[in-house]
Protein backbone atom coordinates (compact mmCIF):
# COMPACT_ATOMS: atom_id res chain seq x y z
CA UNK A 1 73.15 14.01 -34.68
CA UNK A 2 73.46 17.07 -32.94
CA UNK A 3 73.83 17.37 -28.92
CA UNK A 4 71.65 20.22 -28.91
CA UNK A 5 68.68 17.89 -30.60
CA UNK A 6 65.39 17.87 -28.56
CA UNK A 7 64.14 15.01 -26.83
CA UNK A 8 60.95 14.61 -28.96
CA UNK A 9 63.47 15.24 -32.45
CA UNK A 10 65.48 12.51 -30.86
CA UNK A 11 62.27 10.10 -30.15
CA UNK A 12 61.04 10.57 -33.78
CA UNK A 13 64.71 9.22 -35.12
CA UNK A 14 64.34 6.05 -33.00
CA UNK A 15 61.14 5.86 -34.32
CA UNK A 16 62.41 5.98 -38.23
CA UNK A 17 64.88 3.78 -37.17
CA UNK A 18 62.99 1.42 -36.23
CA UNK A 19 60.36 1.76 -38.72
CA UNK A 20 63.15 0.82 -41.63
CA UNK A 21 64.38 -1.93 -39.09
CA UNK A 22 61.11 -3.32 -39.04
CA UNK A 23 60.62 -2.89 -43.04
CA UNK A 24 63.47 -4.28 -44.18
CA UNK A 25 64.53 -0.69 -45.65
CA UNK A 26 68.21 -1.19 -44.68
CA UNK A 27 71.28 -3.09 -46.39
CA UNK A 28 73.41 -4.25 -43.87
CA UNK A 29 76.21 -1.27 -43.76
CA UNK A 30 72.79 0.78 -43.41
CA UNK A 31 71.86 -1.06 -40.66
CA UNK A 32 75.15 -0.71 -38.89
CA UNK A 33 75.14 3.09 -39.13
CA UNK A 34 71.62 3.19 -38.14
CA UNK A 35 71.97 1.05 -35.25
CA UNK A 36 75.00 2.75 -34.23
CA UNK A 37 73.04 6.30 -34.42
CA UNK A 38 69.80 4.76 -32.44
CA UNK A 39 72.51 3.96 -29.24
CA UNK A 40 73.41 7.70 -29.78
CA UNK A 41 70.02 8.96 -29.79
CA UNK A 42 68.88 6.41 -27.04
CA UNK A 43 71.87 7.34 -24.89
CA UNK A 44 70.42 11.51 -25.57
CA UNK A 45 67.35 10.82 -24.20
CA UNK A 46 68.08 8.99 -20.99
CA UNK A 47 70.77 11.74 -20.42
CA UNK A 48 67.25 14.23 -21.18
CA UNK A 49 65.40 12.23 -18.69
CA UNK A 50 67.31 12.08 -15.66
CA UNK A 51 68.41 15.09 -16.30
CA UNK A 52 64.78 16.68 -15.88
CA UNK A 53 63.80 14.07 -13.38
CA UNK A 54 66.69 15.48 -11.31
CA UNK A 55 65.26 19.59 -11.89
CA UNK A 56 62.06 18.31 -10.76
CA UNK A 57 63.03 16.46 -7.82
CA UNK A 58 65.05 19.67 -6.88
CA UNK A 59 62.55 21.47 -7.16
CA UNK A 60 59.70 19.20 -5.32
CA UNK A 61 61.90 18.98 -2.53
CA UNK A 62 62.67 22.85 -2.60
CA UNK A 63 58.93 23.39 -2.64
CA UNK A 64 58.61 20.61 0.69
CA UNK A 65 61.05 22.93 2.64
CA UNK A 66 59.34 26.30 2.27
């Protein structure tokens, strides 16, 4: 998983993730992995989130003041 991965590339890995989850598609080291790679890609896109919520905030609130 790359840092540089887009939040929608991101969103569509949980949702394979949890698509096998749900299947049964995983042996248990596979599950492991795969878990350990959704907390990566879930960690991503809060980071993406609050990130932009931040911009946009700065940027309401530099909008207010004008």
């Amino acid at each position: 998983m790359a840092k540089t991965m887009k939040y929608e590339e991101a969103v569509r890995e949980l949702e394979a993730i949890v698509d096998k989850l749900e299947n049964d598609e995983l042996d248990i080291d596979s599950m492991a992995e795969r878990l350990k790679e959704a907390q990566k890609l879930i960690k991503l896109c809060k980071d993406k989130l609050t990130k932009t919520d931040e911009e946009i905030k700065k940027l309401l609130n530099g909008d207010e003041k004008q």
